[in-house]
Structures are given as C-alpha cells and as structure tokens.
PDB file of N, CA and C in Angstrom:
ATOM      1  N   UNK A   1      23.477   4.735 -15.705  1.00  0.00           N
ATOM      2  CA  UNK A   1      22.150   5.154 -15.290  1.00  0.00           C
ATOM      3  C   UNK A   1      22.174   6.654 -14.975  1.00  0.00           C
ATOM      4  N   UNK A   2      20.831   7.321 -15.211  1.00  0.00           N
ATOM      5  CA  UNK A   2      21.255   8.860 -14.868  1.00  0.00           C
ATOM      6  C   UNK A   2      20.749   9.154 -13.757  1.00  0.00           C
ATOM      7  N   UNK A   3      21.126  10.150 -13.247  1.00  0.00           N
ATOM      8  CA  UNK A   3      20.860  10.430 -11.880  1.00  0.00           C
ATOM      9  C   UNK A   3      19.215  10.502 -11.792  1.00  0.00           C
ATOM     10  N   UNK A   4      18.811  10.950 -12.201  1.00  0.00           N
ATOM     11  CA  UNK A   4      17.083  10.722 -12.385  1.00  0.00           C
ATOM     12  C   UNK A   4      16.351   9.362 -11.834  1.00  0.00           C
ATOM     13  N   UNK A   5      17.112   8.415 -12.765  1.00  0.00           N
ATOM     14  CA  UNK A   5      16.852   7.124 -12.517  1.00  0.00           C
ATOM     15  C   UNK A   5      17.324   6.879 -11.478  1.00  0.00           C
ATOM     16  N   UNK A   6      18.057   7.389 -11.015  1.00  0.00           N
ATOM     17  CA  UNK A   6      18.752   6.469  -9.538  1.00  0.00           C
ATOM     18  C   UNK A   6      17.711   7.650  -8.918  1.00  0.00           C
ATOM     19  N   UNK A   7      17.476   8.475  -8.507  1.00  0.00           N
ATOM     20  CA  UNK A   7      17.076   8.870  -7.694  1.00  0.00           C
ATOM     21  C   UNK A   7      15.464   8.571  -7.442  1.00  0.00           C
ATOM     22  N   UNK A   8      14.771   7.996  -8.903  1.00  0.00           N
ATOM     23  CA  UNK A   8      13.437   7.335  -8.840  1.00  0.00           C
ATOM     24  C   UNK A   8      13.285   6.091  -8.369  1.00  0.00           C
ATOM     25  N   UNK A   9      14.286   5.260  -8.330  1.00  0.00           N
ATOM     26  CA  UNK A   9      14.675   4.195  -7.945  1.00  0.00           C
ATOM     27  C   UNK A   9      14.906   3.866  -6.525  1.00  0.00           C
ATOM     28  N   UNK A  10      15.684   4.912  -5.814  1.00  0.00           N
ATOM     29  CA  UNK A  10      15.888   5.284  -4.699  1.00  0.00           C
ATOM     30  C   UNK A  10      14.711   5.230  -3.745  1.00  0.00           C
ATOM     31  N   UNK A  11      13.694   6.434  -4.177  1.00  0.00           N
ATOM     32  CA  UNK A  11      12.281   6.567  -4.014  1.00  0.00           C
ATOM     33  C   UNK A  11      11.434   5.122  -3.843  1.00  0.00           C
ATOM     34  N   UNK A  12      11.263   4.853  -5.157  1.00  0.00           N
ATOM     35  CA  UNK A  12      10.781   3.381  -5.044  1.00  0.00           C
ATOM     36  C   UNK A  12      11.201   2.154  -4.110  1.00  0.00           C
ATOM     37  N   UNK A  13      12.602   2.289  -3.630  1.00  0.00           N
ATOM     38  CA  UNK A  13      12.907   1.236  -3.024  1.00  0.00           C
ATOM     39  C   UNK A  13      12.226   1.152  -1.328  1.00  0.00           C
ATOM     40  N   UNK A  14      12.815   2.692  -1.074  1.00  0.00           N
ATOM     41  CA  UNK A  14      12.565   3.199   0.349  1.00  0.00           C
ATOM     42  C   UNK A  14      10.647   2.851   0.495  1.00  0.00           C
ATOM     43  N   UNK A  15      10.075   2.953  -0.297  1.00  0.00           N
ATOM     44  CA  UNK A  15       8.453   3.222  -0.280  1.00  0.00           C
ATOM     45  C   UNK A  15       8.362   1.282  -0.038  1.00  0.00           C
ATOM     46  N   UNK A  16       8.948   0.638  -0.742  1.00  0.00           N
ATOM     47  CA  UNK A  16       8.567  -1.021  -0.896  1.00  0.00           C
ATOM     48  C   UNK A  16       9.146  -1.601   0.333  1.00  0.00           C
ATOM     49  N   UNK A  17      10.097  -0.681   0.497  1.00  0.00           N
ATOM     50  CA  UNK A  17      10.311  -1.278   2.100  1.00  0.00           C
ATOM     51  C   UNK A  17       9.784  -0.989   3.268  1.00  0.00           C
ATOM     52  N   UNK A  18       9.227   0.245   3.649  1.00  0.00           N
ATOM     53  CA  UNK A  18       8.124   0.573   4.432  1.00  0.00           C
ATOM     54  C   UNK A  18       7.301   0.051   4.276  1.00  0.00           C
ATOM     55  N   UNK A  19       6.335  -0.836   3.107  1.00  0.00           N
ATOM     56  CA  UNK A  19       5.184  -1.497   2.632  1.00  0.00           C
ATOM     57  C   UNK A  19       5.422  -2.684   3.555  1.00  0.00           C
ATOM     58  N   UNK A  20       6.226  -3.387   2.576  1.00  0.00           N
ATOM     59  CA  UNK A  20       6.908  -4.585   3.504  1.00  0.00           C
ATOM     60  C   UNK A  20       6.584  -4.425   4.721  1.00  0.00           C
ATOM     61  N   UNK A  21       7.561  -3.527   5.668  1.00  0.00           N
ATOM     62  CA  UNK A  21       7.814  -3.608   7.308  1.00  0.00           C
ATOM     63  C   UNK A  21       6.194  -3.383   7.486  1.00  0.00           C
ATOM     64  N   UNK A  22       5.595  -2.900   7.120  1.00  0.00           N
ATOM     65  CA  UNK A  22       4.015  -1.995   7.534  1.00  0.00           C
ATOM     66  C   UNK A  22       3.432  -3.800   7.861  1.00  0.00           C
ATOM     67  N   UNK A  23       3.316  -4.249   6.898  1.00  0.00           N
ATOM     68  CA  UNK A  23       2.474  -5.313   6.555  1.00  0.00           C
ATOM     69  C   UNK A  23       2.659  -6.883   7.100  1.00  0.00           C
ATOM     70  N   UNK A  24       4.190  -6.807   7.279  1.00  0.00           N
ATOM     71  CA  UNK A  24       4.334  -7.997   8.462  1.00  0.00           C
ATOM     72  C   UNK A  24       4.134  -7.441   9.555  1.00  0.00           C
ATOM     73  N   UNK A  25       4.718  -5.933   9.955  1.00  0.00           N
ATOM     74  CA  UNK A  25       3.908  -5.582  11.550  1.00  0.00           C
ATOM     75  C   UNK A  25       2.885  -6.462  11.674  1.00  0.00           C
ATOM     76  N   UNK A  26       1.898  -5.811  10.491  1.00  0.00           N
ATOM     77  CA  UNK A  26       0.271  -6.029  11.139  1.00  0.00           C
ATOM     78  C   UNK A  26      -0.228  -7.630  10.715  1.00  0.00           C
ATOM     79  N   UNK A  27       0.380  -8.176  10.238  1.00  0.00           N
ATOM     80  CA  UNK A  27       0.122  -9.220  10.329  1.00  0.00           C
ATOM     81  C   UNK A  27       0.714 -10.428  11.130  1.00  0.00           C
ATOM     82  N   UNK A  28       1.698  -9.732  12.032  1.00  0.00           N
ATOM     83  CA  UNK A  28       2.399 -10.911  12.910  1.00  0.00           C
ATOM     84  C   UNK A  28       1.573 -10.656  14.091  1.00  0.00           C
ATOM     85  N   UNK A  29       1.232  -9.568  14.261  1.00  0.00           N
ATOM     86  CA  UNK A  29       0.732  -8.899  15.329  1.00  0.00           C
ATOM     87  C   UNK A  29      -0.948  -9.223  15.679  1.00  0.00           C
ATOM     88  N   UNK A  30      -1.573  -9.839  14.263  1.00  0.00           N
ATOM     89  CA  UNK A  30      -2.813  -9.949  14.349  1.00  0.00           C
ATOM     90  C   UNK A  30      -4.065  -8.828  14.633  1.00  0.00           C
ATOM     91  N   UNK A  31      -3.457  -7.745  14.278  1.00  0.00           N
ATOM     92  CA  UNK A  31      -4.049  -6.204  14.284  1.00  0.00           C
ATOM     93  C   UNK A  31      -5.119  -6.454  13.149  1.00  0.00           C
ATOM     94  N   UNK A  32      -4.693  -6.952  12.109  1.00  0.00           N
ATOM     95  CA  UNK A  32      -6.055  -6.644  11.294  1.00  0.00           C
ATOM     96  C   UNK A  32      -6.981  -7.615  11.211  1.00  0.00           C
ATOM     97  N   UNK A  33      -7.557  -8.173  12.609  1.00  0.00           N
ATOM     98  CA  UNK A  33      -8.120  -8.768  13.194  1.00  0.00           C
ATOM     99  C   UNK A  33      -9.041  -8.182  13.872  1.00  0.00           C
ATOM    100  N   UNK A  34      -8.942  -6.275  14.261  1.00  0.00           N
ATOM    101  CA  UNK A  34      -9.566  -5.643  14.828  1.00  0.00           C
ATOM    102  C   UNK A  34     -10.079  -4.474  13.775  1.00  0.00           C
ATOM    103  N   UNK A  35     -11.007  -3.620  14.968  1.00  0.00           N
ATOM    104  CA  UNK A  35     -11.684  -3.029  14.348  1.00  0.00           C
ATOM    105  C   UNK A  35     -11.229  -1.894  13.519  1.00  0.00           C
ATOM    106  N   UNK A  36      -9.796  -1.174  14.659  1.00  0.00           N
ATOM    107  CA  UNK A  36      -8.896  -0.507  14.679  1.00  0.00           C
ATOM    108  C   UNK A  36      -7.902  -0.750  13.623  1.00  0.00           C
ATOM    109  N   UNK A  37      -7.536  -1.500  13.850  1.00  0.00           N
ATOM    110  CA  UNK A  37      -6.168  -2.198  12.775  1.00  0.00           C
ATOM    111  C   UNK A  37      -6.719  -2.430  11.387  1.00  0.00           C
ATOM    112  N   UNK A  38      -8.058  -2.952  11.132  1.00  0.00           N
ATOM    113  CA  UNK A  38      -8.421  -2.916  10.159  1.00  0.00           C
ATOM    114  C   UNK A  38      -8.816  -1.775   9.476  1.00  0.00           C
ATOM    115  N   UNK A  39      -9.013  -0.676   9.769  1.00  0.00           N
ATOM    116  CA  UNK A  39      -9.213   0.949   9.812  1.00  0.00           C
ATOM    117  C   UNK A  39      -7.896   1.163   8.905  1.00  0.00           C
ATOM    118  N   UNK A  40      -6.684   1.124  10.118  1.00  0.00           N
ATOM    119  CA  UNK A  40      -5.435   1.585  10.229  1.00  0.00           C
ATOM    120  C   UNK A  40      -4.751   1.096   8.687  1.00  0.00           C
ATOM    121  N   UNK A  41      -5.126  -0.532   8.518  1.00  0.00           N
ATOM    122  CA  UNK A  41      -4.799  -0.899   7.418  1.00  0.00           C
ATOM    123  C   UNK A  41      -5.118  -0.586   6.111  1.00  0.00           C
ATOM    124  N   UNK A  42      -6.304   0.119   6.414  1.00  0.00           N
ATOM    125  CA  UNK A  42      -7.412   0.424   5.021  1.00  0.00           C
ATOM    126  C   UNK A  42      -6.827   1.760   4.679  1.00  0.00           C
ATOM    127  N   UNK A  43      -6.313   2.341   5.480  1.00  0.00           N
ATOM    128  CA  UNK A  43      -6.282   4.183   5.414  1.00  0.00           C
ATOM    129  C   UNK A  43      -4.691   4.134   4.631  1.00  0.00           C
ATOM    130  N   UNK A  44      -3.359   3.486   5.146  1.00  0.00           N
ATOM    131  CA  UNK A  44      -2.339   3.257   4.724  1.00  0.00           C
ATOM    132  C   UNK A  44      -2.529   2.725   3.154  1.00  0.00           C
ATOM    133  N   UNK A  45      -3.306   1.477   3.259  1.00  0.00           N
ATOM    134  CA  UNK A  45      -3.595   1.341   1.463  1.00  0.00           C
ATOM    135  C   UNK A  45      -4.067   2.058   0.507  1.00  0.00           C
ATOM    136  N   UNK A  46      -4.873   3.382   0.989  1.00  0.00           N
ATOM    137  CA  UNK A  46      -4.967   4.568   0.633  1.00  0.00           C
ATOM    138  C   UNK A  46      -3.633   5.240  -0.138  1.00  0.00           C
ATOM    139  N   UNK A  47      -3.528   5.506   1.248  1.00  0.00           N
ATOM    140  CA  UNK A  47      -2.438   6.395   0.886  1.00  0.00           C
ATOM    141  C   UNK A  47      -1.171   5.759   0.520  1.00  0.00           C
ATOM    142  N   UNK A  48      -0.883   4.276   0.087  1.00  0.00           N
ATOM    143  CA  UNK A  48      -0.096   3.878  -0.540  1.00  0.00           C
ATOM    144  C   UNK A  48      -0.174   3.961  -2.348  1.00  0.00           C
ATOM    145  N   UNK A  49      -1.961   4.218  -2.308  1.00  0.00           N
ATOM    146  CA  UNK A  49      -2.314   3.899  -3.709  1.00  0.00           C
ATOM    147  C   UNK A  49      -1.979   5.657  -3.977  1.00  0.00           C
ATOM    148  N   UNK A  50      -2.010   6.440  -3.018  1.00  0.00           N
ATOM    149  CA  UNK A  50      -1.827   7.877  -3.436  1.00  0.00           C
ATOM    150  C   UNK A  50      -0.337   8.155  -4.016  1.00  0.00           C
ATOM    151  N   UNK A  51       0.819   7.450  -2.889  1.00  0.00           N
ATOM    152  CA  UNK A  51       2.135   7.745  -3.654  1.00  0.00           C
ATOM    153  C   UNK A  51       2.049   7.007  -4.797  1.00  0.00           C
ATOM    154  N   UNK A  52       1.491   6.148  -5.089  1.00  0.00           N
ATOM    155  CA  UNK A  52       1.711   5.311  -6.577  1.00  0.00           C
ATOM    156  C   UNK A  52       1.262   6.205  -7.718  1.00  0.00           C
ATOM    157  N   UNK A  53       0.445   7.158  -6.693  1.00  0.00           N
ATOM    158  CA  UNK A  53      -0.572   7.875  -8.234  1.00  0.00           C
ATOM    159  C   UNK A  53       0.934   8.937  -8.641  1.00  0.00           C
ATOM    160  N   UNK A  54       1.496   9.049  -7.252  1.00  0.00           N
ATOM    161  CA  UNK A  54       2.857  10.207  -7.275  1.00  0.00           C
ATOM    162  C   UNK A  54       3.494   9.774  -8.353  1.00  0.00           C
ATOM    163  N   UNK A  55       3.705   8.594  -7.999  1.00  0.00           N
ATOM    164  CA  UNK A  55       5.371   7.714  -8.782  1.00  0.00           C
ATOM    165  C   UNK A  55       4.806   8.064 -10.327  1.00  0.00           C
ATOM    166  N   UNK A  56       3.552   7.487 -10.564  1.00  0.00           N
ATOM    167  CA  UNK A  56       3.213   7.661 -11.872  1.00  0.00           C
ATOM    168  C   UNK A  56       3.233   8.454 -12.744  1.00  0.00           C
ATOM    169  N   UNK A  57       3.347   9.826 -11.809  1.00  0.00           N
ATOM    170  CA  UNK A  57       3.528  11.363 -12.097  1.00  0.00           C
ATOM    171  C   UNK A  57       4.388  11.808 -13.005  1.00  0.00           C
ATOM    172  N   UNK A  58       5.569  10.543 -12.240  1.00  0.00           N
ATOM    173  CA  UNK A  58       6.673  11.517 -12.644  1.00  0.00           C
ATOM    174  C   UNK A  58       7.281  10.448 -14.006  1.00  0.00           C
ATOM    175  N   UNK A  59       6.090   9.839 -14.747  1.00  0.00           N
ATOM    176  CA  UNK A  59       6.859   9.741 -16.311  1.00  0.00           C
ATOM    177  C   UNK A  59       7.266   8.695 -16.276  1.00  0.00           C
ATOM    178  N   UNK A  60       6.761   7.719 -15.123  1.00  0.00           N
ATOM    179  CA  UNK A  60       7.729   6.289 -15.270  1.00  0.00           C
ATOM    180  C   UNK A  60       6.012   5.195 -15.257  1.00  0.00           C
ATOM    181  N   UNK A  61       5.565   5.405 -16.131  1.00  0.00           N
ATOM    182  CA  UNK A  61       4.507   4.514 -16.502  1.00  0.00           C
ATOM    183  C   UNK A  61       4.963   3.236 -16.702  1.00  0.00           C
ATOM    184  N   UNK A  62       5.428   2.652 -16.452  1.00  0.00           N
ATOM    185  CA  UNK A  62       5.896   0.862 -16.939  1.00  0.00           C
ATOM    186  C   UNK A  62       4.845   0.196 -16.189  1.00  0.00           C
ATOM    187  N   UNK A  63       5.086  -0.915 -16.653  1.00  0.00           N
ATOM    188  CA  UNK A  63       3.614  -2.202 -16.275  1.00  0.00           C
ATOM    189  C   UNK A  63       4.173  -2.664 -14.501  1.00  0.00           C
ATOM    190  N   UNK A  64       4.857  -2.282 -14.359  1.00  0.00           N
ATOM    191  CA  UNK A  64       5.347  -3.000 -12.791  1.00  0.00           C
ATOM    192  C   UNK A  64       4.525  -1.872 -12.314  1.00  0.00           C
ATOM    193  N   UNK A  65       5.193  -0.423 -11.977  1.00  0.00           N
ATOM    194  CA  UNK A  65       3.290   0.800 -11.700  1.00  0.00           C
ATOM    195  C   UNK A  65       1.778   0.208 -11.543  1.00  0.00           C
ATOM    196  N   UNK A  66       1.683  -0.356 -12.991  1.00  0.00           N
ATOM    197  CA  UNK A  66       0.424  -0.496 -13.225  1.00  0.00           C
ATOM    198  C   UNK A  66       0.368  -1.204 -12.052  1.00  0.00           C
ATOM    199  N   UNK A  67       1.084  -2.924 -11.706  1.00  0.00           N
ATOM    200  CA  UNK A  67       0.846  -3.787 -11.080  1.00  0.00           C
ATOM    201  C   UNK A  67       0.532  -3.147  -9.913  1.00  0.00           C
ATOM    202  N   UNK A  68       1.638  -2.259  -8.949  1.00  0.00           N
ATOM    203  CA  UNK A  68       1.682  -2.539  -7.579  1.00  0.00           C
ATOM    204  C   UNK A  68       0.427  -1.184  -7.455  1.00  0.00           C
ATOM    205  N   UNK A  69       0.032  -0.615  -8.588  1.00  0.00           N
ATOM    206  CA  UNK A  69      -1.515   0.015  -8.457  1.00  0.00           C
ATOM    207  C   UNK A  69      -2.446  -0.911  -8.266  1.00  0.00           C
ATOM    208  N   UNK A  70      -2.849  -2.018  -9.250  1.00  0.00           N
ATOM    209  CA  UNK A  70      -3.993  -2.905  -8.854  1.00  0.00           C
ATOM    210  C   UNK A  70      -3.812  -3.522  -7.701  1.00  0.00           C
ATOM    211  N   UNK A  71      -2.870  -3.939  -7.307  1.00  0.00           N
ATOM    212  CA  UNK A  71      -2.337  -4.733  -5.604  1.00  0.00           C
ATOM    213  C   UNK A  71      -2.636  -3.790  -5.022  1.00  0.00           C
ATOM    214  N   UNK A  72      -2.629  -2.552  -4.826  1.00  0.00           N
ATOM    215  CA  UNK A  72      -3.013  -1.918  -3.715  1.00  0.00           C
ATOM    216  C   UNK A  72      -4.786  -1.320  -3.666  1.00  0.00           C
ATOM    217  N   UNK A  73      -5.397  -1.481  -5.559  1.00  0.00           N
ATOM    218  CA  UNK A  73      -6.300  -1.270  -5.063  1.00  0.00           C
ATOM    219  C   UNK A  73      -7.454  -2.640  -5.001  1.00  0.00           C
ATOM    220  N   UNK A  74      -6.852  -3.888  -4.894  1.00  0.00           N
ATOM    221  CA  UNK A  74      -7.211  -5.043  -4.631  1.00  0.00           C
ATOM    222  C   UNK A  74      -6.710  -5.195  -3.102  1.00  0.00           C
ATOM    223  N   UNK A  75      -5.695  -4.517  -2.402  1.00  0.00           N
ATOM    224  CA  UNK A  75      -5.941  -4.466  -0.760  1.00  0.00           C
ATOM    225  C   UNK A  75      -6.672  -3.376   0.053  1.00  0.00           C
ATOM    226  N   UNK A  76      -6.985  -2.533  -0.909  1.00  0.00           N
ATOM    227  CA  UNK A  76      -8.163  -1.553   0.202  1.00  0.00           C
ATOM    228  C   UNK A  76      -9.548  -2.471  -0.081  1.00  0.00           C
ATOM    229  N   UNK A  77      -9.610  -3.220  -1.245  1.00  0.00           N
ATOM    230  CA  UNK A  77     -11.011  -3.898  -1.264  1.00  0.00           C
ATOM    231  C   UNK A  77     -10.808  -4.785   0.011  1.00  0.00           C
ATOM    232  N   UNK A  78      -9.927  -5.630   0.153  1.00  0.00           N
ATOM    233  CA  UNK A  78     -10.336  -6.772   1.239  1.00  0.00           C
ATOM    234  C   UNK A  78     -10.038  -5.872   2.525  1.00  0.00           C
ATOM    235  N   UNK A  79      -9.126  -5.278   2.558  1.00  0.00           N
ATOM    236  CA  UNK A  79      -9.247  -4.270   4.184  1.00  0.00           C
ATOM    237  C   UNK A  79     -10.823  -3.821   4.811  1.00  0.00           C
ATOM    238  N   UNK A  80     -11.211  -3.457   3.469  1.00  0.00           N
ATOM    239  CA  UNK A  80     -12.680  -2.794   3.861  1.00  0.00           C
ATOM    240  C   UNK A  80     -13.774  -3.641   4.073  1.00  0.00           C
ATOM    241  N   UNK A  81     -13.236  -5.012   3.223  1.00  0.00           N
ATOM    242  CA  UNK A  81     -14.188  -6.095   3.961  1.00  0.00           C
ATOM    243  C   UNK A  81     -13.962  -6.415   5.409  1.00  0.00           C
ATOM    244  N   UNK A  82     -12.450  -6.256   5.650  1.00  0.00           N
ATOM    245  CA  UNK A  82     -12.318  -6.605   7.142  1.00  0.00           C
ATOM    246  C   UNK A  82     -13.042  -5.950   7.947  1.00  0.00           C
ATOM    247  N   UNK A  83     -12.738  -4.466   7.740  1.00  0.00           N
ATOM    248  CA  UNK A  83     -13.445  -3.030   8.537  1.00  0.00           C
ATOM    249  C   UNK A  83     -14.570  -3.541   8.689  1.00  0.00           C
ATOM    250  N   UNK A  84     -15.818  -4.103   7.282  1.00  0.00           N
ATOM    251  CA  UNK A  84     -17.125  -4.395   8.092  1.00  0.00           C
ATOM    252  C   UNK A  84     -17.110  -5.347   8.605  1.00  0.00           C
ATOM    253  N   UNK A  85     -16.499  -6.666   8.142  1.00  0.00           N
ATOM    254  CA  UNK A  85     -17.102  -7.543   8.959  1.00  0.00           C
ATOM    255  C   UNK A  85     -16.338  -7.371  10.705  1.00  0.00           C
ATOM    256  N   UNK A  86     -15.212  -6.707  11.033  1.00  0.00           N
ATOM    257  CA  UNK A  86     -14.762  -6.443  12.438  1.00  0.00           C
ATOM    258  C   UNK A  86     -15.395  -5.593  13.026  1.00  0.00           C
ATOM    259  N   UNK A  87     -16.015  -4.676  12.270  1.00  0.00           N
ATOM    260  CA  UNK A  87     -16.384  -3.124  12.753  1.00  0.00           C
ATOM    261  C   UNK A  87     -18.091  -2.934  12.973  1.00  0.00           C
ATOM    262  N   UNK A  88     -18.624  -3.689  12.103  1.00  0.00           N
ATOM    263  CA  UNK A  88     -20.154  -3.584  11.987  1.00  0.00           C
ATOM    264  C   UNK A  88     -20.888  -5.470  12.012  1.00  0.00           C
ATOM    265  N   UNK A  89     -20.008  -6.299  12.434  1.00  0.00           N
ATOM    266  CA  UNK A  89     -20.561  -7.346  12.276  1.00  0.00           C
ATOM    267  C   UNK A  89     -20.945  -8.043  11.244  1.00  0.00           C
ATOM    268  N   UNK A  90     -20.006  -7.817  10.213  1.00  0.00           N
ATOM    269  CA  UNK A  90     -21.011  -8.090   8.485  1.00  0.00           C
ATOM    270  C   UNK A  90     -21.187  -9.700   8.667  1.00  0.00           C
TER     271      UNK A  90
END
C-alpha cells in the first residue's frame, strides 16, 4: 500500500470513530431528545457532511464516499425534524 493510502485511510478511520463515539454519546444520553442536543446533533451532521465533501477532494471517489455522504445527508434530514418538533412544537 502507498503511503498516500495509508495515510487516507488513517484519516478515514480516526473521522468514523469520532462519528461512532459522537453518536452513542448522544444517544445513550437521550440529548437528542432536546431542543439543544437536537441543534448540537444537526450542526455536527453538517459538518460531518463537510469533511466528506473533504475526503472526496482528495481523489478517492469510491461508492463507500458516496454512501456515508447520503447517511449523513439522510441524518441532518431527521435531526432537523427533531429540532422542530423539540424546538418549535411541530
């Protein structure tokens, strides 16, 4: 493998494991249950979908990308349902 690859790989791993830890936090915790947490959750799926736009950057287009792009922008949709219905009563 060339160092490239290990070092994109590297990248990728460290990012899926912060996802992970992020997401049982808030869900053992029952945070995105609130108005706050549901905010908190929506803004991170953001900016999770932002490093993905990174990863994509750098030339490694494969269909697993594509995937954990639509998963993240299929979790800012339901976050933001949470946000209203916690935040505005929907």
């Amino acid at each position: 493998m060339e160092p490239e690859e290990k070092k994109w790989m590297k990248k990728s791993l460290i990012l899926q494991a912060i996802v992970v830890v992020f997401f049982l936090c808030i869900y053992f915790t029952g945070l995105y249950r609130t108005c706050i947490g549901a905010q908190i959750s929506m803004i991170f799926c953001i900016l999770m979908l932002a490093v993905g736009y990174w990863l994509m950057g750098e030339k490694r287009k494969t269909s697993i990308v594509y995937v954990g792009y639509a998963i993240a922008l299929f979790a800012i949709y339901i976050f933001a349902r949470l946000v209203y219905d916690n935040c505005f009563g929907g």
